[in-house]
Protein backbone atom coordinates (compact mmCIF):
# COMPACT_ATOMS: atom_id res chain seq x y z
CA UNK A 1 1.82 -34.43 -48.27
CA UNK A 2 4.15 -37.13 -50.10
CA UNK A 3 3.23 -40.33 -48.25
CA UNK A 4 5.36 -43.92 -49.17
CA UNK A 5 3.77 -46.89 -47.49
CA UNK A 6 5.74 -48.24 -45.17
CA UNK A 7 3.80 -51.52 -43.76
CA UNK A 8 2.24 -53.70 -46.54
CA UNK A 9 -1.35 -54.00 -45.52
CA UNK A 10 -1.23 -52.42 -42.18
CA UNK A 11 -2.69 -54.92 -39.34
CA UNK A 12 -5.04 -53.38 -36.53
CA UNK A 13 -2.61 -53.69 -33.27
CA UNK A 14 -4.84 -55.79 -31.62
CA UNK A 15 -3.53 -58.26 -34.35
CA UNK A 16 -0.18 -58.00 -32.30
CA UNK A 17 1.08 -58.79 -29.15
CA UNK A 18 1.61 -56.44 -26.28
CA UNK A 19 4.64 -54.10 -26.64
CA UNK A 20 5.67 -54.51 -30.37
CA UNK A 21 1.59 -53.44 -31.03
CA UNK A 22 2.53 -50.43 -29.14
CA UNK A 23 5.28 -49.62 -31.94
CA UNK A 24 3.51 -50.29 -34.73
CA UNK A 25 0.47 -48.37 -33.80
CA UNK A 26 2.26 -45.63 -33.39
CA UNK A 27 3.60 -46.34 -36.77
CA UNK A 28 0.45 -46.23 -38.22
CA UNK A 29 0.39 -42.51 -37.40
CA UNK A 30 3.75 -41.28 -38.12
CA UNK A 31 5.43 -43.62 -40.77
CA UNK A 32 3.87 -42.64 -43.72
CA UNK A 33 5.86 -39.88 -44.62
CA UNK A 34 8.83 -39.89 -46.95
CA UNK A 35 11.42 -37.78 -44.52
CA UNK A 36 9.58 -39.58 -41.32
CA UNK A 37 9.50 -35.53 -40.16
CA UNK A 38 6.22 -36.31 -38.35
CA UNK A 39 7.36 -38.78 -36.68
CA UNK A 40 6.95 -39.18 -32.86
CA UNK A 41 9.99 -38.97 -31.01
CA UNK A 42 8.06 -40.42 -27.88
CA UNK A 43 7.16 -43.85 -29.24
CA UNK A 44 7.13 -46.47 -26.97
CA UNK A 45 9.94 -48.89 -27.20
CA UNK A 46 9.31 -52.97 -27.20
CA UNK A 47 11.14 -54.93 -24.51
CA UNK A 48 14.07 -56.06 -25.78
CA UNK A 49 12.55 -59.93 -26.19
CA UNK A 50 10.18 -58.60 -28.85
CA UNK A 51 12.86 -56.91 -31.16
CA UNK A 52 14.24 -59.61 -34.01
CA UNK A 53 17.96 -59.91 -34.29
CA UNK A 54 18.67 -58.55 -37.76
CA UNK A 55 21.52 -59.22 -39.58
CA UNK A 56 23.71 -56.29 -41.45
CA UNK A 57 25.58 -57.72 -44.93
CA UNK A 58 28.15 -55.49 -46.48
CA UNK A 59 31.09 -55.72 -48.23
CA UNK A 60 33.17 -54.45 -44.62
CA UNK A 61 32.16 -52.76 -41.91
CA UNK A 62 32.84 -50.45 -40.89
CA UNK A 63 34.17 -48.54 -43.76
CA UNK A 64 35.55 -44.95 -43.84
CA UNK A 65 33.65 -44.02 -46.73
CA UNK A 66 29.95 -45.35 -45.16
CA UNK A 67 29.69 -43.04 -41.78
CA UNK A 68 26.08 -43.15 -42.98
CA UNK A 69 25.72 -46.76 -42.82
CA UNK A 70 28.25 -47.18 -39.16
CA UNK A 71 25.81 -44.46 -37.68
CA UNK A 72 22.84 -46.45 -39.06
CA UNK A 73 23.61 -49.39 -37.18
CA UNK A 74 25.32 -47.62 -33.82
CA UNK A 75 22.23 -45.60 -33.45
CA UNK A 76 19.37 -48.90 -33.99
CA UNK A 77 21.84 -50.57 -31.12
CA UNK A 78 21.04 -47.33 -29.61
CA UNK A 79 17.37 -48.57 -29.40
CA UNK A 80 17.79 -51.49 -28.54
CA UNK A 81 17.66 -53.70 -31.82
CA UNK A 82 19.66 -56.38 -31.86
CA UNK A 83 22.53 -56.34 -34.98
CA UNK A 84 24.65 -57.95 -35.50
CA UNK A 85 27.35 -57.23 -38.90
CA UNK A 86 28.61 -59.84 -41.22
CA UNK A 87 31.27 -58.77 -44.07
CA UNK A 88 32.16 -60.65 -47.25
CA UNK A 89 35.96 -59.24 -46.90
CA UNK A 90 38.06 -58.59 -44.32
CA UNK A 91 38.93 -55.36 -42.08
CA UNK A 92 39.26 -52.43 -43.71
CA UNK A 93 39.51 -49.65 -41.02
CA UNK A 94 42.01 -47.08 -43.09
CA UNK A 95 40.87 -43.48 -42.57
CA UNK A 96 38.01 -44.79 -40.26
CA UNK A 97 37.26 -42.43 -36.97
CA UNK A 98 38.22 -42.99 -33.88
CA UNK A 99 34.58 -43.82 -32.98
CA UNK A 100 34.81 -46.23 -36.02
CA UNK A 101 37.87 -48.17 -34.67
CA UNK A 102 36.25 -48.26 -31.34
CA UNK A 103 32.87 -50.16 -32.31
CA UNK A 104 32.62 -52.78 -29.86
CA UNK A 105 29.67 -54.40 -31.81
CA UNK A 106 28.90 -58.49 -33.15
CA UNK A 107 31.33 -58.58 -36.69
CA UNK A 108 31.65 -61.46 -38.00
CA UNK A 109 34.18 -61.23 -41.41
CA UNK A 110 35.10 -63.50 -43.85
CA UNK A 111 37.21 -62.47 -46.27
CA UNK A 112 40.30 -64.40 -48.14
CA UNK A 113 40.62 -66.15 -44.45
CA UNK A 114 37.45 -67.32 -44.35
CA UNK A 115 37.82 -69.34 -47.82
CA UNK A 116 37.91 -72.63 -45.91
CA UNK A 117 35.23 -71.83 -43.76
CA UNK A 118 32.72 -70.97 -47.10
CA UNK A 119 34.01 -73.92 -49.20
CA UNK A 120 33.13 -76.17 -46.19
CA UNK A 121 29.68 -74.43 -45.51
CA UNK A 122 29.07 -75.10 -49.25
CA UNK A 123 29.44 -78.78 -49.05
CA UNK A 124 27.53 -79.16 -46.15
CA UNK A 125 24.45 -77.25 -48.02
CA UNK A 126 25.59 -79.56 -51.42
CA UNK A 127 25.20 -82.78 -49.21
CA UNK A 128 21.87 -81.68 -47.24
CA UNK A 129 20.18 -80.58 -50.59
CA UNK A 130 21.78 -80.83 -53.98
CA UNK A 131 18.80 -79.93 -55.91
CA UNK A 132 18.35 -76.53 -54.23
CA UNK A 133 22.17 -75.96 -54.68
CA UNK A 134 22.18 -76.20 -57.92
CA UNK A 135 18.46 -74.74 -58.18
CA UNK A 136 20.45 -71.51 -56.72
CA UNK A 137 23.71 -72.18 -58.71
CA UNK A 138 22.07 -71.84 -61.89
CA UNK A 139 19.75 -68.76 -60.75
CA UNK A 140 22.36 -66.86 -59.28
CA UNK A 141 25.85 -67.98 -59.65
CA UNK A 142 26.21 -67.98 -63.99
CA UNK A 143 24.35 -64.94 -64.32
CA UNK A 144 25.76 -61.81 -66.01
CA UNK A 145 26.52 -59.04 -64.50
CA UNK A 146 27.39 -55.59 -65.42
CA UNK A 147 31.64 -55.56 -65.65
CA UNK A 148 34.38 -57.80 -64.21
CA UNK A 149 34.30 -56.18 -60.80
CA UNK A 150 31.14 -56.70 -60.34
CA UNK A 151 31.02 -60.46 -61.23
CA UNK A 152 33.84 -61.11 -58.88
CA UNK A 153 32.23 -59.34 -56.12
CA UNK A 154 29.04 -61.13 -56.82
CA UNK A 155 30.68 -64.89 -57.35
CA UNK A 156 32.21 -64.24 -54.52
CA UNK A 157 29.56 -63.34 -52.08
CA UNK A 158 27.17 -66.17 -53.72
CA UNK A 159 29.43 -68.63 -52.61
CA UNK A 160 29.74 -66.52 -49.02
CA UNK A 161 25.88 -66.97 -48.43
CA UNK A 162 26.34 -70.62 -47.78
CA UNK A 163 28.73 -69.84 -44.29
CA UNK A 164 26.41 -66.32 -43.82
CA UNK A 165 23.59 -68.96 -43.75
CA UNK A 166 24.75 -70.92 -40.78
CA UNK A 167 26.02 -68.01 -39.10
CA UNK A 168 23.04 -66.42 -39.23
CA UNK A 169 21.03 -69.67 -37.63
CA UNK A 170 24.12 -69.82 -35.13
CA UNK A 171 23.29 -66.42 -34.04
CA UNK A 172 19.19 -66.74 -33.81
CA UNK A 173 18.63 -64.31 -37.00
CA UNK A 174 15.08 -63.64 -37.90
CA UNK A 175 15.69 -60.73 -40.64
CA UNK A 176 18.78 -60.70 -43.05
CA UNK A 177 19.41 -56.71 -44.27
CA UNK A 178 21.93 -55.96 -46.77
CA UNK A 179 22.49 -52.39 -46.98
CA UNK A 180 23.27 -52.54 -50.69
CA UNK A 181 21.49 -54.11 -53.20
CA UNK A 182 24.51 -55.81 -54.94
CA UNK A 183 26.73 -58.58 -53.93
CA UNK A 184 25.99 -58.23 -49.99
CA UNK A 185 22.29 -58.42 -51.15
CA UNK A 186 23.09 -61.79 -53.23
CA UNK A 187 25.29 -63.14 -50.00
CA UNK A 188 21.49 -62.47 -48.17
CA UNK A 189 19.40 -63.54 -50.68
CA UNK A 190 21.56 -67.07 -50.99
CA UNK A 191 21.18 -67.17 -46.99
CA UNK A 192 17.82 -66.65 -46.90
CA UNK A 193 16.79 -69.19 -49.41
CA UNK A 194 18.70 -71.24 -47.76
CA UNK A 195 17.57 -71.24 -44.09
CA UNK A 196 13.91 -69.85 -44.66
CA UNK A 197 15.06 -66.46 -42.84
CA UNK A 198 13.73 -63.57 -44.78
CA UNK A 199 15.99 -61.16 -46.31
CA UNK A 200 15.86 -57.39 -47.52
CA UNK A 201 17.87 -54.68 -49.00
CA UNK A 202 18.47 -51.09 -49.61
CA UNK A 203 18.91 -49.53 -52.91
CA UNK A 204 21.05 -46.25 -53.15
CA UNK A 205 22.77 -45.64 -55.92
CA UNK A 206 25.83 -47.04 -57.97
CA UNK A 207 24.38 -50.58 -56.77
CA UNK A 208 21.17 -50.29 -58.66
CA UNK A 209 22.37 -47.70 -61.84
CA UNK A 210 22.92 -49.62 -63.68
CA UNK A 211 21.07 -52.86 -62.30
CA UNK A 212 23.06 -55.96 -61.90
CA UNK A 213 21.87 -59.55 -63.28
CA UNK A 214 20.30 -60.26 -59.93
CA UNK A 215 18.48 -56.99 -58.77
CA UNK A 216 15.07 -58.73 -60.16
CA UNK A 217 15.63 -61.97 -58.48
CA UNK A 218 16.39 -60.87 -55.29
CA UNK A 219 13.75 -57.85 -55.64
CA UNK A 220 11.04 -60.61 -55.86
CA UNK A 221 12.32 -62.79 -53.20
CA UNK A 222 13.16 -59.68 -50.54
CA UNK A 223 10.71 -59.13 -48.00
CA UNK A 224 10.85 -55.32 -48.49
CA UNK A 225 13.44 -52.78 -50.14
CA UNK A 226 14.53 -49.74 -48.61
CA UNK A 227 15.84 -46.75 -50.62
CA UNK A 228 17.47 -43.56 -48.96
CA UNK A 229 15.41 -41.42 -51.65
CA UNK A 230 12.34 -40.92 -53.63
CA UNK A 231 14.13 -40.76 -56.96
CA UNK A 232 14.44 -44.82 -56.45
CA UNK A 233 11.45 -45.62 -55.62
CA UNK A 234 9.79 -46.02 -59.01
CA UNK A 235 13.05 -47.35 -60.41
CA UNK A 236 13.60 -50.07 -58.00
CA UNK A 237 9.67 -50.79 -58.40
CA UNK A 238 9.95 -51.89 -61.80
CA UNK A 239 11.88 -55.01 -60.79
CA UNK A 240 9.02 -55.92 -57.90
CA UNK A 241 6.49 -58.90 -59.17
CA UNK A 242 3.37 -57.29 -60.52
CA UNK A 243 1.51 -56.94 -57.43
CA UNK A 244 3.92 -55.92 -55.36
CA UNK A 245 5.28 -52.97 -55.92
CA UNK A 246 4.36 -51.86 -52.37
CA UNK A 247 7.30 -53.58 -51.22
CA UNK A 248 9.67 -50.27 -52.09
CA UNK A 249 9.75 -47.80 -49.22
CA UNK A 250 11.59 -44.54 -49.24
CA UNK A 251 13.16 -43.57 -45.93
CA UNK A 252 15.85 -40.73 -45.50
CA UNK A 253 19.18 -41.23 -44.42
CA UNK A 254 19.98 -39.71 -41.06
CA UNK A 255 22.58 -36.66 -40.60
CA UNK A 256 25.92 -38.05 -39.73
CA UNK A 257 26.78 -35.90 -37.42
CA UNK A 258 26.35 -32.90 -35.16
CA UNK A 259 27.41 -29.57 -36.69
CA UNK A 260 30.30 -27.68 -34.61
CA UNK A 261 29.20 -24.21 -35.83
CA UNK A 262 28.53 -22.82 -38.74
CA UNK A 263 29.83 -21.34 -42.05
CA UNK A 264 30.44 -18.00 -42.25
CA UNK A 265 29.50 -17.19 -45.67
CA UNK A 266 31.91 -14.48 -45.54
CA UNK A 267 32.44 -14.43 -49.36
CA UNK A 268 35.87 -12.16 -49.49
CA UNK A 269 37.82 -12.72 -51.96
CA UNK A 270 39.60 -15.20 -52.93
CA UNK A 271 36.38 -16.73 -52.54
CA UNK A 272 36.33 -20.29 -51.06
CA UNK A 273 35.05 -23.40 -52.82
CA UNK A 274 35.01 -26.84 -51.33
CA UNK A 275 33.94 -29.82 -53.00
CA UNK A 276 34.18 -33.26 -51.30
CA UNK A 277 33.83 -36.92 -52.80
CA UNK A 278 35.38 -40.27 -53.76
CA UNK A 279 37.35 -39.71 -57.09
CA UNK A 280 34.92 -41.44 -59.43
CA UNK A 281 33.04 -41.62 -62.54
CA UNK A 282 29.64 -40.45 -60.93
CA UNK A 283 31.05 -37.14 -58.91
CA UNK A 284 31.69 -35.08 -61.79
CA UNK A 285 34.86 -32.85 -60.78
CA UNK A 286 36.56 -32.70 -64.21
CA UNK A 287 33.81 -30.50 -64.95
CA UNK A 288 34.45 -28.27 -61.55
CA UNK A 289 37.94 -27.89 -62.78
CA UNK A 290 36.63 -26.86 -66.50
CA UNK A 291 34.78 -24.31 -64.36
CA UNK A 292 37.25 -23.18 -62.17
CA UNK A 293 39.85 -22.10 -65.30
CA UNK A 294 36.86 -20.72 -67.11
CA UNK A 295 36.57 -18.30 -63.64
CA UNK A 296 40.35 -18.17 -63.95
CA UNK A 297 40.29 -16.65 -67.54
CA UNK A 298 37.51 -14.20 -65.84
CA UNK A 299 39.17 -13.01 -63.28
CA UNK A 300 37.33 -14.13 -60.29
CA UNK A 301 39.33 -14.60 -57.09
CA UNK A 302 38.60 -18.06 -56.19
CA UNK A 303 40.37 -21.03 -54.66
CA UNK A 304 39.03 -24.83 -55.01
CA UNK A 305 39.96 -27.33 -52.13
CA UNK A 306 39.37 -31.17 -53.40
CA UNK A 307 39.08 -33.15 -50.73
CA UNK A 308 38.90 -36.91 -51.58
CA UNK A 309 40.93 -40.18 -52.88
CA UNK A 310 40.24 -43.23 -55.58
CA UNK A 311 40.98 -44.75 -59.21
CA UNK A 312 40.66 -40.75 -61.12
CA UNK A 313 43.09 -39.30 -58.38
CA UNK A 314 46.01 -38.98 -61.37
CA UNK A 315 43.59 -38.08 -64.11
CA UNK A 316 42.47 -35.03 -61.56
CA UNK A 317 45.61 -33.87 -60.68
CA UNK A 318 46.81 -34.10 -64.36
CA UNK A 319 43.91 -32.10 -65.69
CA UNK A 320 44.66 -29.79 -62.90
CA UNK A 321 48.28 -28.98 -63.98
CA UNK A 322 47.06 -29.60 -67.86
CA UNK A 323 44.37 -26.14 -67.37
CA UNK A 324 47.30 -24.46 -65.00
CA UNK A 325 45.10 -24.45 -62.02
CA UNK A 326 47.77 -25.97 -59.88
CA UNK A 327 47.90 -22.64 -57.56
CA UNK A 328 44.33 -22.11 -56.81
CA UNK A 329 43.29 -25.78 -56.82
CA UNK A 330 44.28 -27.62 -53.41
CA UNK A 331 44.22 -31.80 -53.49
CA UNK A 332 44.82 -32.79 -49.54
CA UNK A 333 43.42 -36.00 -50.65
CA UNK A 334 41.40 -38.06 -48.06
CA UNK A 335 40.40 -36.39 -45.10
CA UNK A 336 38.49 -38.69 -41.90
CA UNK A 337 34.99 -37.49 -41.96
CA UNK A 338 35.20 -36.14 -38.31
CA UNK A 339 37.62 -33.90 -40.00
CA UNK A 340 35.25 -32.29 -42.34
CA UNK A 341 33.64 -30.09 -40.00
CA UNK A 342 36.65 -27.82 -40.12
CA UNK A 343 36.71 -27.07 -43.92
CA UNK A 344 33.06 -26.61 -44.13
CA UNK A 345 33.39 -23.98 -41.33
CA UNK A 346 36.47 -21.87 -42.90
CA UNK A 347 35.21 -22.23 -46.95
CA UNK A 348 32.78 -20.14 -48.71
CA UNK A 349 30.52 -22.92 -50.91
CA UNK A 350 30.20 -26.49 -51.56
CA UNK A 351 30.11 -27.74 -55.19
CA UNK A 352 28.83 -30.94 -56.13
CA UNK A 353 28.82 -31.74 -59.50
CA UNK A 354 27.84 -35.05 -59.79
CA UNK A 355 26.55 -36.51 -63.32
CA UNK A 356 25.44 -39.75 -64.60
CA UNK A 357 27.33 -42.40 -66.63
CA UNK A 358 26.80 -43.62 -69.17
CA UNK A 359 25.57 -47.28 -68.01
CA UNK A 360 23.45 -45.48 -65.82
CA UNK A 361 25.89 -45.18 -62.40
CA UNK A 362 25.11 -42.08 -60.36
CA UNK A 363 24.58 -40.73 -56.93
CA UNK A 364 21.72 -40.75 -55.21
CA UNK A 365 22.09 -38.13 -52.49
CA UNK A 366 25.28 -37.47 -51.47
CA UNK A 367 26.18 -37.08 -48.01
CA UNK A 368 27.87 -34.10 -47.88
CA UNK A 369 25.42 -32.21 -49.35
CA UNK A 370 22.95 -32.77 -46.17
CA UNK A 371 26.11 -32.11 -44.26
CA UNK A 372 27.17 -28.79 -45.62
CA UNK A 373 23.86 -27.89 -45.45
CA UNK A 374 23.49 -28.49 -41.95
CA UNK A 375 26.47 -26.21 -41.17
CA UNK A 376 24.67 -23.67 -43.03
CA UNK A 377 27.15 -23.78 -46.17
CA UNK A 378 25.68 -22.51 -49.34
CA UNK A 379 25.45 -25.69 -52.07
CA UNK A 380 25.89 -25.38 -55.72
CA UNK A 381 24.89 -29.06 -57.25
CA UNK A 382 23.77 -30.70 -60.18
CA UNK A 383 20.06 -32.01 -60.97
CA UNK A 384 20.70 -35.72 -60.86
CA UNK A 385 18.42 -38.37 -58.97
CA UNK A 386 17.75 -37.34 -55.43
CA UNK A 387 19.48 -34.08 -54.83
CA UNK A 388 16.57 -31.96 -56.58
CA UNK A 389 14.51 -33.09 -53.28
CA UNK A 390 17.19 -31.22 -51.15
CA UNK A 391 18.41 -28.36 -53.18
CA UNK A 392 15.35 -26.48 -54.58
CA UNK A 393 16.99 -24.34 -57.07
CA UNK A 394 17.24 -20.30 -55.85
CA UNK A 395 15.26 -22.15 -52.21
CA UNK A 396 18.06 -23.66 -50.64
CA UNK A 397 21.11 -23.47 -53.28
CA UNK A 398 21.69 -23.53 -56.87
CA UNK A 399 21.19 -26.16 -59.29
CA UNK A 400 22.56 -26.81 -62.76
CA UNK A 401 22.67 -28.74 -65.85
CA UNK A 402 25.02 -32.09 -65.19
CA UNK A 403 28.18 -31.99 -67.37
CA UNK A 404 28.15 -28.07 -68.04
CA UNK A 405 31.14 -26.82 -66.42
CA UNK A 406 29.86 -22.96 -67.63
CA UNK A 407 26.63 -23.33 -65.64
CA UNK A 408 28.29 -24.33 -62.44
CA UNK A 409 30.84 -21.18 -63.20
CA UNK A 410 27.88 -18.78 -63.60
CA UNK A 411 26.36 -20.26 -60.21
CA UNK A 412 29.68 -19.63 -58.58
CA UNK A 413 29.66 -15.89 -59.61
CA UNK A 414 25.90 -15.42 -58.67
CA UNK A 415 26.94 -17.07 -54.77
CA UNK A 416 29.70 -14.58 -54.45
CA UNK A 417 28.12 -11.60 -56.13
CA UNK A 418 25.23 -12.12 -53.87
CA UNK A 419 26.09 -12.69 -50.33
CA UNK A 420 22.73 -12.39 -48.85
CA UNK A 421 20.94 -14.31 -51.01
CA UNK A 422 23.83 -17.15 -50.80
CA UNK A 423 23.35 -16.93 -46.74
CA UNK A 424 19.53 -16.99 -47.16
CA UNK A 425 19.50 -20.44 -49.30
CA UNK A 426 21.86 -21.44 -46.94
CA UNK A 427 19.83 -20.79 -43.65
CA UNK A 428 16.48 -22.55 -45.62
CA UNK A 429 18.29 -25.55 -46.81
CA UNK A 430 19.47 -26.21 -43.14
CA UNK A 431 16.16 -25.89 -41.90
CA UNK A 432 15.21 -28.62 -44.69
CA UNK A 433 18.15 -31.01 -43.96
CA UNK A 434 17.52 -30.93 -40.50
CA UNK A 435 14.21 -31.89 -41.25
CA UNK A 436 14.35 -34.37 -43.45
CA UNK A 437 17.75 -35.97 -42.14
CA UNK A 438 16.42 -35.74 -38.44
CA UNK A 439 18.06 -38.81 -36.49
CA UNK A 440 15.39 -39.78 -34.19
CA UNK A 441 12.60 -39.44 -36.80
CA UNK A 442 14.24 -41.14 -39.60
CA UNK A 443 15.87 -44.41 -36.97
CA UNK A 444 12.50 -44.43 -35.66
CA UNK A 445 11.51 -45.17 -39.29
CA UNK A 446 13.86 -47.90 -40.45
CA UNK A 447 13.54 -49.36 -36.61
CA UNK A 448 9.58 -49.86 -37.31
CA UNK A 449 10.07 -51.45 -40.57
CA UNK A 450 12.50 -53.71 -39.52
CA UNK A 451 10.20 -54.75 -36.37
CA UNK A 452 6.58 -54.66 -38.50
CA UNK A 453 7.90 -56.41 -41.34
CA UNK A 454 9.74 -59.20 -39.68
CA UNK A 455 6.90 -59.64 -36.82
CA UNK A 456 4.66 -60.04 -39.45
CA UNK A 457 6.87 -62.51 -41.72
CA UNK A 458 7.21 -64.54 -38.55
CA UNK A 459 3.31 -64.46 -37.83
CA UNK A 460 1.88 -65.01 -40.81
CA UNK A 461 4.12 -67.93 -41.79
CA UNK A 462 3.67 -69.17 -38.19
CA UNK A 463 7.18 -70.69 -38.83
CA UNK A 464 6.81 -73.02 -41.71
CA UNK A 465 8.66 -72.56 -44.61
CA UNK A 466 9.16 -75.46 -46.64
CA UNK A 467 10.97 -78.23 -44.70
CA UNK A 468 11.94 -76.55 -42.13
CA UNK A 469 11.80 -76.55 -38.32
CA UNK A 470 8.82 -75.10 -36.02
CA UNK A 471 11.12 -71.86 -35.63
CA UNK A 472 10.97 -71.96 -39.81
CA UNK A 473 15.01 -72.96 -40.05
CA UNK A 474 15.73 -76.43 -41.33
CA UNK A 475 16.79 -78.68 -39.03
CA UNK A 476 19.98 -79.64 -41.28
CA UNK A 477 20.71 -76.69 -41.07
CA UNK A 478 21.20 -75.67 -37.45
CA UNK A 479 23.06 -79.07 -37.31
CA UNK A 480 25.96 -77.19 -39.80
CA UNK A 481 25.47 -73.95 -37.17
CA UNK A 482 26.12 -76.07 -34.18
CA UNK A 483 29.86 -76.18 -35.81
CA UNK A 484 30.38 -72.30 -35.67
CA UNK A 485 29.05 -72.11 -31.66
């Protein structure tokens, strides 16, 4: 068995008090492994005075393309943790679900609106401290980053950590979480230096590959890191302080939603594919559509929906019409995610053909992999980062080579030429997904790491950070919150 540590030094619970020891020591059982699959679904629950408020940093929120991340949160509100969202832009609810639109939860945006609001929240930090300021100015602000886009994004949300900061003391914070470890991670770290709060991140993919300027400075000031895979782990490890590399834990993300049947795998020609994604760099399809006209030139009956939008939609549908697939290859473009169900149901396959850049940019484990798979859709995907621990090659689909359009065209032929060995990978891989992806085990996860880590942050510090309050916030600065009450 795999286990990834999920408590630093774990504490006996009699080192805790009453109904938050009665979490963690059932942590102590359950938490250690990577897909949280023995976890118990039974654990007792703290009242809801004992769970910290935690704070949830992103970019917006929610976001059509992050059900993962909207389910996250809706599901530890579920439980009874306290969150509370905070976004560096402003709304952003195109192709969002109905459920999405509907979120009732604390948001608090910024955005080009809130430019006032940070400029002012700045001075009021310049004024109370100048040297820490410019301590953080010349740590964080002038550092270089990896293109353009990302040093706007991460100017931008440096300077947004100032109002975050006072927002998060207006709102009784005790652990800052920014589910990606770029700029919404340097908007938390700059908040929690700031205020004394602790901060931590998760690591997925395209916002660690390649690294930005920061990812070591905030990796050795973050009170843990969180990564959706075990690919990361060692990765994101190497920019921990020696010492504490313990700090990285793996935890699964959970299945975004419940199946509404399953795929038929009825593999009659013309065969089926599907393949789903943002149009980017990291996902590969130019060399699905190599594949598909080399099948073409075969003679195998096949048909290629594309569902998905972004920057390489004209270079796609270009190549498309340049190989004269324009008949068998379908472009709907973006589809809502509760939508998805339906072409997973009436389509033979999912391809996923993601490959690295290369700076280093690439998936991690993408989302509709674990969702095909849990409609029992057979998978044909590439070997990069995380997706070898779902799709065990000839176990629970096919893998190939990255960038080797022939090899995913050979796969393809194998699927449909074999029907009941396509159905059989399918039927094992969503027995794994629903495993490893299991909602209750893996929220029961992240909910006791959140809980252990900031109980024991809280405990051990007893509150004193610096020059700061008995509650561990300086007292200047809940004087600049009282402004946002």
């Amino acid at each position: 068995m795999r286990h990834v540590r999920i408590f630093g030094q774990m504490e006996p619970p009699s080192a805790v008090p009453g109904q938050v020891a009665r979490l963690l020591f059932a942590a102590e059982k359950t938490m250690t492994h990577i897909d949280g699959a023995e976890a118990e679904q039974s654990a007792s629950q703290p009242k809801m005075d004992a769970l910290p408020v935690v704070a949830y940093v992103l970019l917006w929120f929610p976001l059509s393309s992050e059900t993962f991340i909207f389910r996250e949160v809706v599901q530890l509100m579920a439980r009874g943790l306290p969150v509370r969202a905070y976004t560096m832009y402003g709304k952003s609810l195109s192709g969002c679900s109905e459920e999405m639109r509907k979120f009732t939860g604390p948001v608090e945006r910024m955005g080009v609106g809130g430019t006032v609001r940070i400029l002012r929240a700045f001075i009021r930090a310049l004024s109370r401290n100048p040297l820490k300021v410019w301590g953080l100015m010349r740590k964080g602000f002038f550092h270089r980053m990896r293109n353009m886009e990302s040093l706007g994004e991460n100017l931008w949300c440096f300077m947004a950590g100032f109002l975050l900061a006072e927002l998060c003391v207006r709102d009784g914070v005790k652990l800052i979480h920014s589910p990606w470890a770029n700029g919404p991670a340097t908007a938390s770290w700059v908040a929690s230096r700031l205020t004394g709060i602790p901060f931590a991140f998760t690591g997925r993919a395209g916002d660690i590959y390649p690294e930005d300027g920061l990812l070591r400075e905030k990796s050795a000031d973050a009170l843990f890191i969180r990564t959706n895979n075990h690919a990361n782990v060692s990765w994101l490890r190497k920019f921990c302080p020696a010492g504490q590399e313990y700090k990285v834990h793996a935890i699964y993300n959970s299945l975004t939603f419940t199946p509404k049947g399953q795929c038929a795998v009825s593999m009659r020609p013309p065969y089926r594919l599907l393949a789903v994604g943002r149009f980017a760099r990291t996902k590969g399809f130019p060399d699905l559509l190599s594949a598909m006209a080399r099948l073409q030139r075969e003679n195998v009956p096949v048909s290629l929906t594309l569902v998905g939008n972004g920057r390489w939609r004209l270079k796609l549908m270009g190549m498309r019409d340049r190989l004269g697939l324009k008949n068998i290859v379908h472009m709907p473009g973006f589809i809502p995610h509760d939508q998805i169900c339906g072409y997973m149901l009436d389509h033979d396959m999912l391809i996923m053909p993601s490959v690295v850049h290369s700076n280093g940019d690439r998936d991690g484990i993408p989302n509709v992999i674990m969702e095909a798979l849990s409609h029992r859709m057979p998978v044909i995907a590439t070997d990069v980062c995380g997706i070898s621990e779902v799709i065990i090659n000839g176990e629970t689909g096919l893998l190939t080579p990255q960038r080797n359009p022939r090899a995913l065209a050979d796969a393809v032929r194998h699927m449909v030429e074999d029907r009941e060995h396509a159905s059989r990978m399918a039927e094992a891989g969503r027995a794994r997904v629903e495993k490893m992806f299991d909602r209750e085990n893996n929220i029961t996860a992240l909910l006791r790491l959140y809980v252990g880590e900031s109980h024991r942050y809280w405990s051990h510090s007893g509150g004193q950070t610096g020059s700061t309050a008995g509650d561990g916030i300086p007292a200047a600065m809940k004087a600049g919150a009282a402004g946002h009450a």
